[in-house]
PDB file of N, CA and C in Angstrom:
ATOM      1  N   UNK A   1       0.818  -1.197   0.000  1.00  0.00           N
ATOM      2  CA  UNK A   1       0.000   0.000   0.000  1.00  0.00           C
ATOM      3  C   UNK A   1       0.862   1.262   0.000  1.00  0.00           C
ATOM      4  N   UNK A   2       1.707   1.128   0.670  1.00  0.00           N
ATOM      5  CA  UNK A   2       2.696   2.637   1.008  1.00  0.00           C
ATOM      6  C   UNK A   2       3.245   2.672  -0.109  1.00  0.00           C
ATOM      7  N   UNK A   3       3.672   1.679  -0.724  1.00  0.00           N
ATOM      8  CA  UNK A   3       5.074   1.656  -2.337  1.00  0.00           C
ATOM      9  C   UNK A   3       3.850   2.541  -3.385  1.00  0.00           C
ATOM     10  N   UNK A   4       2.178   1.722  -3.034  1.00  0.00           N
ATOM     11  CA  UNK A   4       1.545   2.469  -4.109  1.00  0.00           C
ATOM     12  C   UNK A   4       1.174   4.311  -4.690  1.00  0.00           C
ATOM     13  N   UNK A   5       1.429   4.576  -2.930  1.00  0.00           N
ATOM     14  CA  UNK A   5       0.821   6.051  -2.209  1.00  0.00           C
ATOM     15  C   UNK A   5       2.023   6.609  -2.816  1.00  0.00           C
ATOM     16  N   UNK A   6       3.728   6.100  -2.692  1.00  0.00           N
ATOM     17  CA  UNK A   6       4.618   6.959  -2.828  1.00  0.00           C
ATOM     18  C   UNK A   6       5.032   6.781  -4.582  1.00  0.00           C
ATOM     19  N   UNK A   7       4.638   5.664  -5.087  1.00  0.00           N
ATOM     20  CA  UNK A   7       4.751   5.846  -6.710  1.00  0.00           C
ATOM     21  C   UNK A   7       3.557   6.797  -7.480  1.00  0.00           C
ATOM     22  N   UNK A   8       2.698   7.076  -6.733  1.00  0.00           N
ATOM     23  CA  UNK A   8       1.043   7.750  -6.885  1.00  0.00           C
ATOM     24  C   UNK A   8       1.971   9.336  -7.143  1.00  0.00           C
ATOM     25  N   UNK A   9       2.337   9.920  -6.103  1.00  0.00           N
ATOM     26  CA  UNK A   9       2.939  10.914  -5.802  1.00  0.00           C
ATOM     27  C   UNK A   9       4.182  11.384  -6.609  1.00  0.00           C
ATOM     28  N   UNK A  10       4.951  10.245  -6.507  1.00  0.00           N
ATOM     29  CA  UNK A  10       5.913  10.614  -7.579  1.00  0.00           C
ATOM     30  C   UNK A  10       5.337  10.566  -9.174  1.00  0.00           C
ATOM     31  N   UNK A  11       4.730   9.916  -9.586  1.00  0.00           N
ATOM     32  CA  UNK A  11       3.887  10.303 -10.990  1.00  0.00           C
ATOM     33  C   UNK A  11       3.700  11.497 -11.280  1.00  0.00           C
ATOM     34  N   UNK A  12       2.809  12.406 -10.222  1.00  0.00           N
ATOM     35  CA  UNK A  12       2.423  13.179  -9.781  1.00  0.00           C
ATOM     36  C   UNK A  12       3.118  14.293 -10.362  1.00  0.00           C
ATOM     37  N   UNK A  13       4.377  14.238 -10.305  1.00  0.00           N
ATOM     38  CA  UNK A  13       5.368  15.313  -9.884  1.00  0.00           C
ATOM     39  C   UNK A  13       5.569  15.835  -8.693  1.00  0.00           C
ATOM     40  N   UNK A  14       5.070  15.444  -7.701  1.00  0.00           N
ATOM     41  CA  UNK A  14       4.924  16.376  -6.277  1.00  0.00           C
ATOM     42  C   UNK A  14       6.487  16.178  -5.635  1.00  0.00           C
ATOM     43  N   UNK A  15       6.850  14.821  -5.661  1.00  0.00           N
ATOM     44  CA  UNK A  15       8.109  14.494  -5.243  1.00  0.00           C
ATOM     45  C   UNK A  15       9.063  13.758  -6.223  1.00  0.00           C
ATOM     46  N   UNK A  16      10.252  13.972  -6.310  1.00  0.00           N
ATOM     47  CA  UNK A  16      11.168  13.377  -7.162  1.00  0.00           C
ATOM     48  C   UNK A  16      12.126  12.136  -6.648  1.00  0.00           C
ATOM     49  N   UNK A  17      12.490  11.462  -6.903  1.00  0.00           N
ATOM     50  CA  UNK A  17      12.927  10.045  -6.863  1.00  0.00           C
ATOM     51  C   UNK A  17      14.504  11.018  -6.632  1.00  0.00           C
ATOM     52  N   UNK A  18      15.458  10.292  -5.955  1.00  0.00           N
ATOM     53  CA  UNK A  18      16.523  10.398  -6.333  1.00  0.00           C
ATOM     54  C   UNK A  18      17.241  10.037  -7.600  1.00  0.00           C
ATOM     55  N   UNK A  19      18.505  10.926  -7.563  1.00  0.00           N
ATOM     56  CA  UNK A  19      19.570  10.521  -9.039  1.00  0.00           C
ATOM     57  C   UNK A  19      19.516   9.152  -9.193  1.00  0.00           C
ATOM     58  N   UNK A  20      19.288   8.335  -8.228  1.00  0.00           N
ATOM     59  CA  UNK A  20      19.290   6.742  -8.059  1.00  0.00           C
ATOM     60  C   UNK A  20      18.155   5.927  -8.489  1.00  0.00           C
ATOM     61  N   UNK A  21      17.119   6.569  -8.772  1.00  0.00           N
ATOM     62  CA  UNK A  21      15.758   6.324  -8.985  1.00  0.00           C
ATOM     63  C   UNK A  21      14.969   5.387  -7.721  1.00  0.00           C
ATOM     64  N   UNK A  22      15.573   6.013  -6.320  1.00  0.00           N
ATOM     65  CA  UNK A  22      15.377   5.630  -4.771  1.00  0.00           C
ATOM     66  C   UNK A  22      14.283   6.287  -4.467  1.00  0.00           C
ATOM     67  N   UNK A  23      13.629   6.429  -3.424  1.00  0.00           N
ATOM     68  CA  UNK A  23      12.689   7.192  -2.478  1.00  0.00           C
ATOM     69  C   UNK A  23      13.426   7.614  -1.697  1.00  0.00           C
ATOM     70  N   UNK A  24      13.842   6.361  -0.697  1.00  0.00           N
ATOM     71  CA  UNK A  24      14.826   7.090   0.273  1.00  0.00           C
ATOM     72  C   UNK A  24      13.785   7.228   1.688  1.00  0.00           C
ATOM     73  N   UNK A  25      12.906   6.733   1.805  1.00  0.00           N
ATOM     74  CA  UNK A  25      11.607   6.957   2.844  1.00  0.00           C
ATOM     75  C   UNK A  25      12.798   7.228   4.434  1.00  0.00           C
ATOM     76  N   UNK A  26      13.678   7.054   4.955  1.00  0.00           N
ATOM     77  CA  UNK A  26      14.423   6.996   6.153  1.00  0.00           C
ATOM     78  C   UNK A  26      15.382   8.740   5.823  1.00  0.00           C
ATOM     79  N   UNK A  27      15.227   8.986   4.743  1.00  0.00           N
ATOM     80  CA  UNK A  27      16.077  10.365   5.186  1.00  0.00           C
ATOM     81  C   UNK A  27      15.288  11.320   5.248  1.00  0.00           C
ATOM     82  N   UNK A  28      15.984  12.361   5.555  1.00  0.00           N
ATOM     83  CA  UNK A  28      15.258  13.568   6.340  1.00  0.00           C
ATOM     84  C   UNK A  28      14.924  14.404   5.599  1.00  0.00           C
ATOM     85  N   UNK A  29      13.938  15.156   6.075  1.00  0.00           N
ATOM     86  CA  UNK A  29      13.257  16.280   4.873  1.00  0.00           C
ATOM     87  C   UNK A  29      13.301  17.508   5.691  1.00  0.00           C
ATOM     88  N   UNK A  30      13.956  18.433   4.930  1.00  0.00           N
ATOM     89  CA  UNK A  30      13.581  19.625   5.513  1.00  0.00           C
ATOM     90  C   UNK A  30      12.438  20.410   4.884  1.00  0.00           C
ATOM     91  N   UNK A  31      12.795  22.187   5.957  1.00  0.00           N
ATOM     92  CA  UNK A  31      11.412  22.538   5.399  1.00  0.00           C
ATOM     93  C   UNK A  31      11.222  23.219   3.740  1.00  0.00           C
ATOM     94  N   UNK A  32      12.467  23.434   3.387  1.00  0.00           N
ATOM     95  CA  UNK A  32      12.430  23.784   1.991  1.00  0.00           C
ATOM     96  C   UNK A  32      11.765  22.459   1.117  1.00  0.00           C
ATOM     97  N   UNK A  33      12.345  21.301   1.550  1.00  0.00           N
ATOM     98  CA  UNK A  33      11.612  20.048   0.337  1.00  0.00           C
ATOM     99  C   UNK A  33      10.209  19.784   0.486  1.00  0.00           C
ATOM    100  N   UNK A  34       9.900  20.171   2.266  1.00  0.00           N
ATOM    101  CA  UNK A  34       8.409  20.070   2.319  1.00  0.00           C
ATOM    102  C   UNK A  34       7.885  21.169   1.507  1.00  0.00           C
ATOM    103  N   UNK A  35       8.070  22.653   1.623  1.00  0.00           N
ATOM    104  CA  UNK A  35       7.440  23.856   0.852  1.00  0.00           C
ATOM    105  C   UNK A  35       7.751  23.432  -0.667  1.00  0.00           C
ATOM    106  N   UNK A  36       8.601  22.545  -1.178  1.00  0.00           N
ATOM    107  CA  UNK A  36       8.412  22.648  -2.460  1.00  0.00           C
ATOM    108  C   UNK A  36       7.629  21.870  -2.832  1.00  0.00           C
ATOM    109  N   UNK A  37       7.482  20.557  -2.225  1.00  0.00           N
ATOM    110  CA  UNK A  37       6.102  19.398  -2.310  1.00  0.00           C
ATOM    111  C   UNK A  37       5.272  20.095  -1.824  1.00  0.00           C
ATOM    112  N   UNK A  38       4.470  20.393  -1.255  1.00  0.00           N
ATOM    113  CA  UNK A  38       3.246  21.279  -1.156  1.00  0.00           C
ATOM    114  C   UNK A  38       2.659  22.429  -2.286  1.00  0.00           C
ATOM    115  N   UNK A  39       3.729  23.185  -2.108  1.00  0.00           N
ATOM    116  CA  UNK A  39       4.092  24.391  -3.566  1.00  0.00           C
ATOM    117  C   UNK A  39       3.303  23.284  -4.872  1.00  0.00           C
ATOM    118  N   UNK A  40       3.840  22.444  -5.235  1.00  0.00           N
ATOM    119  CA  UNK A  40       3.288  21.619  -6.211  1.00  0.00           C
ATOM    120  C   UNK A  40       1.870  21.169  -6.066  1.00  0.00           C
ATOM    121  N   UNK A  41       1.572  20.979  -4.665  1.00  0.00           N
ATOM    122  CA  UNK A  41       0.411  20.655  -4.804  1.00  0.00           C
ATOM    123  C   UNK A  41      -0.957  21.712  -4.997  1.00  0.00           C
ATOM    124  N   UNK A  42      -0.521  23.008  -3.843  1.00  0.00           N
ATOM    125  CA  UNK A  42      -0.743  24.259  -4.590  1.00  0.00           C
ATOM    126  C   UNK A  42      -1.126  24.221  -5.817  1.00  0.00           C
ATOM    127  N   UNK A  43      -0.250  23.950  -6.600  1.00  0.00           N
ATOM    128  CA  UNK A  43      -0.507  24.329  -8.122  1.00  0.00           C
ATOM    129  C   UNK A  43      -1.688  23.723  -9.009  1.00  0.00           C
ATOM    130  N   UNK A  44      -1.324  22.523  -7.861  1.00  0.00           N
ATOM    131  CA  UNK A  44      -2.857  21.856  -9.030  1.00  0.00           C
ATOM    132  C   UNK A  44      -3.819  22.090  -8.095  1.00  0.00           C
ATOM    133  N   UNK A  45      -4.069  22.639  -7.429  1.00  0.00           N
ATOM    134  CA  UNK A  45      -5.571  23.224  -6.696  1.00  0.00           C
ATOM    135  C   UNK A  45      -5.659  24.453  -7.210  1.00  0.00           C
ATOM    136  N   UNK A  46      -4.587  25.369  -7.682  1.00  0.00           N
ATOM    137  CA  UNK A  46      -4.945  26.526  -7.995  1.00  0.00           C
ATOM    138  C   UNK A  46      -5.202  26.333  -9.660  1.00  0.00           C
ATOM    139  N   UNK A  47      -4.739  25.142 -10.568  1.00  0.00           N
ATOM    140  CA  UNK A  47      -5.278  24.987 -11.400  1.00  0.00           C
ATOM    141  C   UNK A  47      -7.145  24.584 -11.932  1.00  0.00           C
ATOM    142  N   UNK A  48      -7.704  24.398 -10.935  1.00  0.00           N
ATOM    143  CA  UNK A  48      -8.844  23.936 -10.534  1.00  0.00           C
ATOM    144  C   UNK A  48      -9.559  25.282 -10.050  1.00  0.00           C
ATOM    145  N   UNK A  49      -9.043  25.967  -9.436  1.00  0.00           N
ATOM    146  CA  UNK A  49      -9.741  27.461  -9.015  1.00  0.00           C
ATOM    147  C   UNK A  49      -9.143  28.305  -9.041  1.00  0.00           C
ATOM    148  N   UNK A  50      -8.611  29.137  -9.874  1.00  0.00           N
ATOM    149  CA  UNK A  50      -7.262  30.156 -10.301  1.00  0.00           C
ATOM    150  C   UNK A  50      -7.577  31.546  -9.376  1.00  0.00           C
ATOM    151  N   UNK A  51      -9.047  31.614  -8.896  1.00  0.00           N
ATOM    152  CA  UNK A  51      -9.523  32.732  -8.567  1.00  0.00           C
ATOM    153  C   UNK A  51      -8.926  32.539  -7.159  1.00  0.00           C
ATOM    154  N   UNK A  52      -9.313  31.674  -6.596  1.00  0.00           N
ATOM    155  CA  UNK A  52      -8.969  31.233  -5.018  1.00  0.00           C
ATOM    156  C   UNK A  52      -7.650  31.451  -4.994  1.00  0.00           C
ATOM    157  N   UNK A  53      -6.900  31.085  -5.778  1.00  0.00           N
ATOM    158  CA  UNK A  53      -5.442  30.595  -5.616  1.00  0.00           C
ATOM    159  C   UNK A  53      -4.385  31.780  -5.914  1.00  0.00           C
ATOM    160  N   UNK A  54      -5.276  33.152  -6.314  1.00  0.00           N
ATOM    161  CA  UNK A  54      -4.183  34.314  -6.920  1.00  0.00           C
ATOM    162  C   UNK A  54      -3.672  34.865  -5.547  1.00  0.00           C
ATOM    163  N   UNK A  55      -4.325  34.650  -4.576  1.00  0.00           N
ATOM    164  CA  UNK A  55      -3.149  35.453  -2.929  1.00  0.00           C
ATOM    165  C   UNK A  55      -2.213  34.666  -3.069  1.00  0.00           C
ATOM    166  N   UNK A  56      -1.825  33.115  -3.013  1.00  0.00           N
ATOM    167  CA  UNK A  56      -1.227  31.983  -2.938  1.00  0.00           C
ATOM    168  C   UNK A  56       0.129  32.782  -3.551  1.00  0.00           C
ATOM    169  N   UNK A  57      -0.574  32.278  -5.395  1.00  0.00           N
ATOM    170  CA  UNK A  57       0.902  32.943  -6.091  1.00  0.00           C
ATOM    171  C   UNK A  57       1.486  33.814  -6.102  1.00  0.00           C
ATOM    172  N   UNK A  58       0.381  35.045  -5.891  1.00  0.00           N
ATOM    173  CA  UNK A  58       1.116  36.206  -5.879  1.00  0.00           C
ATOM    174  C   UNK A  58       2.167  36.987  -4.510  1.00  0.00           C
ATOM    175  N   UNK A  59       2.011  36.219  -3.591  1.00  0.00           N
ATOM    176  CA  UNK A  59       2.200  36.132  -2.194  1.00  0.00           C
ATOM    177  C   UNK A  59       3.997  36.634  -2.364  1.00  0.00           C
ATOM    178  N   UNK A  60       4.232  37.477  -2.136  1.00  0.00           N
ATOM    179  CA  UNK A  60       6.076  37.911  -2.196  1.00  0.00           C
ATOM    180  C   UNK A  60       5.986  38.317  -0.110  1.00  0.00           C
ATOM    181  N   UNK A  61       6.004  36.993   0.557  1.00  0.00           N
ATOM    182  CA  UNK A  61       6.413  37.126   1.791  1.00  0.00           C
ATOM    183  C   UNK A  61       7.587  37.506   2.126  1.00  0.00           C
ATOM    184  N   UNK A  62       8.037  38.238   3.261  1.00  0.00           N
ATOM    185  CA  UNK A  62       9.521  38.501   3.846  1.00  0.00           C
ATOM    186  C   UNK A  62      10.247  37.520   5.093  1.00  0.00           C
ATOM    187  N   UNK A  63      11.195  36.565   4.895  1.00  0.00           N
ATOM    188  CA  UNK A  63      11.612  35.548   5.814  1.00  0.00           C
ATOM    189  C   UNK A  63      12.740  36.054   6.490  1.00  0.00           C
ATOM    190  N   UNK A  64      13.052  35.807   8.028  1.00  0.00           N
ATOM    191  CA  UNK A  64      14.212  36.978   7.839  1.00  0.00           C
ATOM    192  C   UNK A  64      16.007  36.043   8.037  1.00  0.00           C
ATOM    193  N   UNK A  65      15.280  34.813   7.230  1.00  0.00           N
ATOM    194  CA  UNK A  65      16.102  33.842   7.332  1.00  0.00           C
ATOM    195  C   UNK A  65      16.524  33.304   5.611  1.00  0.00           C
ATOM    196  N   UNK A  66      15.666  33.908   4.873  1.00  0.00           N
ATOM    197  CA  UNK A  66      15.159  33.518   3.275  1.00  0.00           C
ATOM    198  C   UNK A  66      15.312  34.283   2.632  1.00  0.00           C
ATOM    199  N   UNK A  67      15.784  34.755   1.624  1.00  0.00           N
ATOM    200  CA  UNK A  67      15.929  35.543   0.764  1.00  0.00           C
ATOM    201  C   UNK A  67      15.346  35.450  -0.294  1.00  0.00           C
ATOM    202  N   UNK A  68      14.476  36.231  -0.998  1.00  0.00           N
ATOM    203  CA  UNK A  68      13.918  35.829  -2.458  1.00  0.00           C
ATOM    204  C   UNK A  68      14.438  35.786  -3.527  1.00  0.00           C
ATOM    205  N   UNK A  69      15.930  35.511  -3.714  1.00  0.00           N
ATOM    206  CA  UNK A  69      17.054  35.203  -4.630  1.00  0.00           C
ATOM    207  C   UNK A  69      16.565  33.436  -3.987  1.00  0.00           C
ATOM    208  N   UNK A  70      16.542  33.177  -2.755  1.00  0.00           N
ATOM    209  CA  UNK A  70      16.650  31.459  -2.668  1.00  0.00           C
ATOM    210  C   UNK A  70      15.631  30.808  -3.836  1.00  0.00           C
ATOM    211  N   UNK A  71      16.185  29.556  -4.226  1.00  0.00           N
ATOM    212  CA  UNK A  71      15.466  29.017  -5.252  1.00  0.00           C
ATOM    213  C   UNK A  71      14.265  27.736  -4.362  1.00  0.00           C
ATOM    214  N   UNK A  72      14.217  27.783  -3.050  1.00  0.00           N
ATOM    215  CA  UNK A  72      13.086  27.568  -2.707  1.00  0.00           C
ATOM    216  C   UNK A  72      12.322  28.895  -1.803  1.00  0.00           C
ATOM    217  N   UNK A  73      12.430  30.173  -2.602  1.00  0.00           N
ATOM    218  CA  UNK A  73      11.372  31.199  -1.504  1.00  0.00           C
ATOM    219  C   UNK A  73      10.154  31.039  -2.647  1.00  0.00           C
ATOM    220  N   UNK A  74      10.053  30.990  -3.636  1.00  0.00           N
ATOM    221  CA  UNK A  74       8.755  30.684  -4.233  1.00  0.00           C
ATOM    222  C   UNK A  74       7.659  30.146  -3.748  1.00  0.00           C
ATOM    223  N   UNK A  75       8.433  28.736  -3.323  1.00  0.00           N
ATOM    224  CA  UNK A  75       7.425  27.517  -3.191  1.00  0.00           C
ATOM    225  C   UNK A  75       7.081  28.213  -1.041  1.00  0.00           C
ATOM    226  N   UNK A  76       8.105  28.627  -0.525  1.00  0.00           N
ATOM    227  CA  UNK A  76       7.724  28.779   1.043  1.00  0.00           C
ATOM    228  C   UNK A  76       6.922  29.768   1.143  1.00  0.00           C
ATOM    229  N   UNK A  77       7.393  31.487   0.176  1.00  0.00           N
ATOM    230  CA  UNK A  77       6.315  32.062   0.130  1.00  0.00           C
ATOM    231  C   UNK A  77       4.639  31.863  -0.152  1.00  0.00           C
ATOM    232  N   UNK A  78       4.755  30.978  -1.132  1.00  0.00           N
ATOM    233  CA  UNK A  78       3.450  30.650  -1.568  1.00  0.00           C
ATOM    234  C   UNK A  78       2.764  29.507  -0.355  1.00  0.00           C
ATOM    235  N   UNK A  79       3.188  28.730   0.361  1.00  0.00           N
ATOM    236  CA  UNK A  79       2.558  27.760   1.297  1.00  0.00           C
ATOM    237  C   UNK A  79       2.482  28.471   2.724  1.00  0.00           C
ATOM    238  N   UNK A  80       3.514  29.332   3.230  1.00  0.00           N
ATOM    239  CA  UNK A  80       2.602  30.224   3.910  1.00  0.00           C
ATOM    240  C   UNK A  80       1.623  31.309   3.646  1.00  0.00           C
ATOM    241  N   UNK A  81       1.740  31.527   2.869  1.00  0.00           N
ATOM    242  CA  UNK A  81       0.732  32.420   2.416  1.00  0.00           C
ATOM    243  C   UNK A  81      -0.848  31.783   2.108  1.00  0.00           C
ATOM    244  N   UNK A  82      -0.605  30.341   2.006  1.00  0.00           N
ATOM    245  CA  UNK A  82      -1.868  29.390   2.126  1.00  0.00           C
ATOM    246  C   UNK A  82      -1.980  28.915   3.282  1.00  0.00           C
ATOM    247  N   UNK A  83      -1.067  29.399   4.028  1.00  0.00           N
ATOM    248  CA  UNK A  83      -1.402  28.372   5.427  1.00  0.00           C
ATOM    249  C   UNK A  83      -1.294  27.429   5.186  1.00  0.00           C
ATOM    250  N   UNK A  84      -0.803  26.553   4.552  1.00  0.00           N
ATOM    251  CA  UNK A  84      -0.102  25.617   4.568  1.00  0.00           C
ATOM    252  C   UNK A  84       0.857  25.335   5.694  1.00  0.00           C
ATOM    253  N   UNK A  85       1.960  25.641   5.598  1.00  0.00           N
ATOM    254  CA  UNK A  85       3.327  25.866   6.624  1.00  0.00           C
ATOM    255  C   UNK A  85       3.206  27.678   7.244  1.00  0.00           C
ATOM    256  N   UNK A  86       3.845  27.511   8.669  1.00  0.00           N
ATOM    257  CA  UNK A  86       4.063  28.389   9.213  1.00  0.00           C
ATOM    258  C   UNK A  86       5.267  28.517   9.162  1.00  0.00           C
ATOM    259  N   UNK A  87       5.941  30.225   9.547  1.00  0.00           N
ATOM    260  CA  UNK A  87       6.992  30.747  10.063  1.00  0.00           C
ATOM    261  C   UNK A  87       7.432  30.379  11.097  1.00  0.00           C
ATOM    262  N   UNK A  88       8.210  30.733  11.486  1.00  0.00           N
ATOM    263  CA  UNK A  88       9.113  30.449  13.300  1.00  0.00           C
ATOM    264  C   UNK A  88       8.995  31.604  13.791  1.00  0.00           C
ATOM    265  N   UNK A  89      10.041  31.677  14.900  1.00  0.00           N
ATOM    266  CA  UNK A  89       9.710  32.841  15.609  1.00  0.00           C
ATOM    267  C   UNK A  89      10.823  33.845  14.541  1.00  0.00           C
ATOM    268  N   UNK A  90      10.441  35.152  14.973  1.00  0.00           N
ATOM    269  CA  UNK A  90      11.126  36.580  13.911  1.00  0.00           C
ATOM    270  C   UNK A  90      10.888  36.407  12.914  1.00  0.00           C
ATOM    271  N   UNK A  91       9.855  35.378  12.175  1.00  0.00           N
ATOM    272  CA  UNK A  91       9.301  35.518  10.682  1.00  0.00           C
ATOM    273  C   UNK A  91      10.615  34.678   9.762  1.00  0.00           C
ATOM    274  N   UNK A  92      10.730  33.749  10.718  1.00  0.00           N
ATOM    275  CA  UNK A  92      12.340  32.313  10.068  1.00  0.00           C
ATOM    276  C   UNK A  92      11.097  31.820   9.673  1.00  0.00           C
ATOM    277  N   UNK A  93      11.965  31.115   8.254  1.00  0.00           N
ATOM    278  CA  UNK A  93      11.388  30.194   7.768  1.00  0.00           C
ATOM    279  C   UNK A  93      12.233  28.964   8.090  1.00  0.00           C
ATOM    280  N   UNK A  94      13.388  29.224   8.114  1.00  0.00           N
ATOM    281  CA  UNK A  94      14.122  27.660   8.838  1.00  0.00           C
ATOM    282  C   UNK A  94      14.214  26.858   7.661  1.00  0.00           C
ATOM    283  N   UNK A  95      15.033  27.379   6.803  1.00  0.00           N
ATOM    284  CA  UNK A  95      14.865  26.032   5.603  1.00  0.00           C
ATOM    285  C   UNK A  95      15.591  24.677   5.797  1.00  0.00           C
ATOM    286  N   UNK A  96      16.844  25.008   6.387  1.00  0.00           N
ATOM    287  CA  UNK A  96      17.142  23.921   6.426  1.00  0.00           C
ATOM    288  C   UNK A  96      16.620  22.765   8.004  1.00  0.00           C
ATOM    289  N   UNK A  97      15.848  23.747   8.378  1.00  0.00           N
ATOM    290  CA  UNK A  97      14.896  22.501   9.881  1.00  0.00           C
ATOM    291  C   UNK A  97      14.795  21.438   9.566  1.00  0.00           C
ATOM    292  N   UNK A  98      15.411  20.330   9.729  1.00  0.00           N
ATOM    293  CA  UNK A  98      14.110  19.196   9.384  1.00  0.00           C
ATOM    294  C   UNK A  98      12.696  19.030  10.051  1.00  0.00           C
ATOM    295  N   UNK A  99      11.888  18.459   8.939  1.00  0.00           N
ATOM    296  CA  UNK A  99      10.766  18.267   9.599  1.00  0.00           C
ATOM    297  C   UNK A  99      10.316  17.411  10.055  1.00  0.00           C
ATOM    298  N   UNK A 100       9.678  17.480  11.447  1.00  0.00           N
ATOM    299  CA  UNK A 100       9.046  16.491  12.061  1.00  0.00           C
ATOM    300  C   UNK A 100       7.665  16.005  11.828  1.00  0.00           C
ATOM    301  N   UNK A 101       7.093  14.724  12.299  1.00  0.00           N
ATOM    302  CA  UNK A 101       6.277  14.221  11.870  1.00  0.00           C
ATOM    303  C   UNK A 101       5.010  14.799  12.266  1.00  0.00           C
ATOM    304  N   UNK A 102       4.951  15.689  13.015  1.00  0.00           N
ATOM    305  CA  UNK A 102       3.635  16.186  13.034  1.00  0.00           C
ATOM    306  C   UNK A 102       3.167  17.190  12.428  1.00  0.00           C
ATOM    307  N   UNK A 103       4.458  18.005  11.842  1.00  0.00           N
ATOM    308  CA  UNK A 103       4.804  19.028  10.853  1.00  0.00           C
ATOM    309  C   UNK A 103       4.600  19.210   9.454  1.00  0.00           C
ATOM    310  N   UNK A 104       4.688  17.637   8.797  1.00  0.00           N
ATOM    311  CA  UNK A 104       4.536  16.871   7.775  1.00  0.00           C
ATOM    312  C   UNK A 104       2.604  16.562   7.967  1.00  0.00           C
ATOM    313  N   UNK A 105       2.384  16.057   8.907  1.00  0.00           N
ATOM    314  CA  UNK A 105       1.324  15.767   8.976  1.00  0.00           C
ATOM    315  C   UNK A 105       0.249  17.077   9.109  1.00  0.00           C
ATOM    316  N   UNK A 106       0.695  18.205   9.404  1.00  0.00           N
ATOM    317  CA  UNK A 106      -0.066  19.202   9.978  1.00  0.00           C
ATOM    318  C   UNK A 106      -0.259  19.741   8.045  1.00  0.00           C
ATOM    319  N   UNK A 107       0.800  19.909   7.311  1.00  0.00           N
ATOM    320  CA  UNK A 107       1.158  20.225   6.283  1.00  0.00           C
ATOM    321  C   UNK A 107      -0.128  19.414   5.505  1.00  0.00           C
ATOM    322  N   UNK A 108       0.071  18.431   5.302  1.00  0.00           N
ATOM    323  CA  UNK A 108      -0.441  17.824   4.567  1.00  0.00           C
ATOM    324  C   UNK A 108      -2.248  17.798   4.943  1.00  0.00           C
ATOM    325  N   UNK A 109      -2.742  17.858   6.186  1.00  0.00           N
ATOM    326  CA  UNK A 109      -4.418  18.254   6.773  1.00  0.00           C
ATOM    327  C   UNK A 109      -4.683  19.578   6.023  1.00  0.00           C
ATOM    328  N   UNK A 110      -3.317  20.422   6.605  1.00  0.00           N
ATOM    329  CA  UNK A 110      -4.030  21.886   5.756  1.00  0.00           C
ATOM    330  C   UNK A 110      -4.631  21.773   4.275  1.00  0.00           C
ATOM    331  N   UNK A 111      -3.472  21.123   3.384  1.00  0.00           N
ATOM    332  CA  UNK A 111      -3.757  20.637   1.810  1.00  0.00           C
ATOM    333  C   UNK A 111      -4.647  20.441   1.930  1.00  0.00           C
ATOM    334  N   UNK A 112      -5.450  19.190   2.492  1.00  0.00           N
ATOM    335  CA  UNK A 112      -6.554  18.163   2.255  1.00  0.00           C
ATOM    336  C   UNK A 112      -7.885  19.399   2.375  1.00  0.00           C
ATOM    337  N   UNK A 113      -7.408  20.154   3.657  1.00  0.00           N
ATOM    338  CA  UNK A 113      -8.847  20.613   3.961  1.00  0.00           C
ATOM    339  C   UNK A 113      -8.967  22.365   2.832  1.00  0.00           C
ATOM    340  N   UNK A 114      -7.718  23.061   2.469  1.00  0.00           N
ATOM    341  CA  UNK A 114      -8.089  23.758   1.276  1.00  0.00           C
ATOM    342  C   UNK A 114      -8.417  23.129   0.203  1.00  0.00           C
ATOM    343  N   UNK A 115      -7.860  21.557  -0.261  1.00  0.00           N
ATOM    344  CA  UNK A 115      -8.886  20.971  -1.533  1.00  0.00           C
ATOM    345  C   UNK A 115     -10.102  20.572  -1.466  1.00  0.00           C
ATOM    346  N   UNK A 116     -10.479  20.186  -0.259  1.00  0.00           N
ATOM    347  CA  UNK A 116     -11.953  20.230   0.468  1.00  0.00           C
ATOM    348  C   UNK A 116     -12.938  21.758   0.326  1.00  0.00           C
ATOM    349  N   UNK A 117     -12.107  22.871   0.701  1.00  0.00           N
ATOM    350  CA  UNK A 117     -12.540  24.001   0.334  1.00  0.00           C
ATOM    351  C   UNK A 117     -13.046  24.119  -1.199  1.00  0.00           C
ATOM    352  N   UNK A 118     -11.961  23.859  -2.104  1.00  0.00           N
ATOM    353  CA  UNK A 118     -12.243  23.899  -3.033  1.00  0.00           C
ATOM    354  C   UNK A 118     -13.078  23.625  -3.818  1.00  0.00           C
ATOM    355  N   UNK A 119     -13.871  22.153  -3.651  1.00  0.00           N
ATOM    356  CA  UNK A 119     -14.454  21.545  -4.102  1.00  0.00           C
ATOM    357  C   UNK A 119     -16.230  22.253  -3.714  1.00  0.00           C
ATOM    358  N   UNK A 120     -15.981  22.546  -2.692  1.00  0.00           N
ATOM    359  CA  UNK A 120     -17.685  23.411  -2.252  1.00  0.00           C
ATOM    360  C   UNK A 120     -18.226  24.261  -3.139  1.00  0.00           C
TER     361      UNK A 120
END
């Protein structure tokens, strides 16, 4: 069941396989790889309701840990700005944090329940 959920996803585009064509399920994710898997998922909800989704993209947040030269402030700006993921304290985004499992999990409820939104 899990091999199916994580080949589902990688199809997807949401997540990428390693150079190895691995998963890798035991290493660590920080919060930049989570904001960029989410960021993706973003995209196809905002493809589905473009109207809902223009704060999302257009969202140019200030991190005072992130710079918008970084090639993941796109994807972090845009998932806090959905509430998706939160800031830290002083408005850090903490990219390189890893994330913990309730963090991942909190991430992923928000998704479910803005595509739930969506669908109303």
């Amino acid at each position: 069941m899990l091999f199916r959920s994580i080949a589902a996803v990688a199809r997807a585009a949401i997540i990428e396989p390693f150079e190895n064509h691995t998963f890798q399920p035991r290493g660590l994710v920080r919060r930049t790889d989570l904001a960029i898997a989410m960021s993706r998922v973003l995209a196809r909800l905002a493809a589905a309701d473009p109207i809902r989704a223009r704060s999302w993209q257009a969202a140019r947040l200030r991190f005072s840990d992130l710079a918008a030269t970084h090639l993941a402030y796109p994807a972090a700006s845009m998932v806090v700005a959905a509430g998706v993921m939160e800031p830290g304290a002083n408005n850090a985004f903490q990219p390189t944090k890893v994330v913990t499992g309730a963090e991942a999990i909190a991430a992923v409820a928000r998704i479910e329940a803005l595509a739930a939104d969506g669908r109303k």
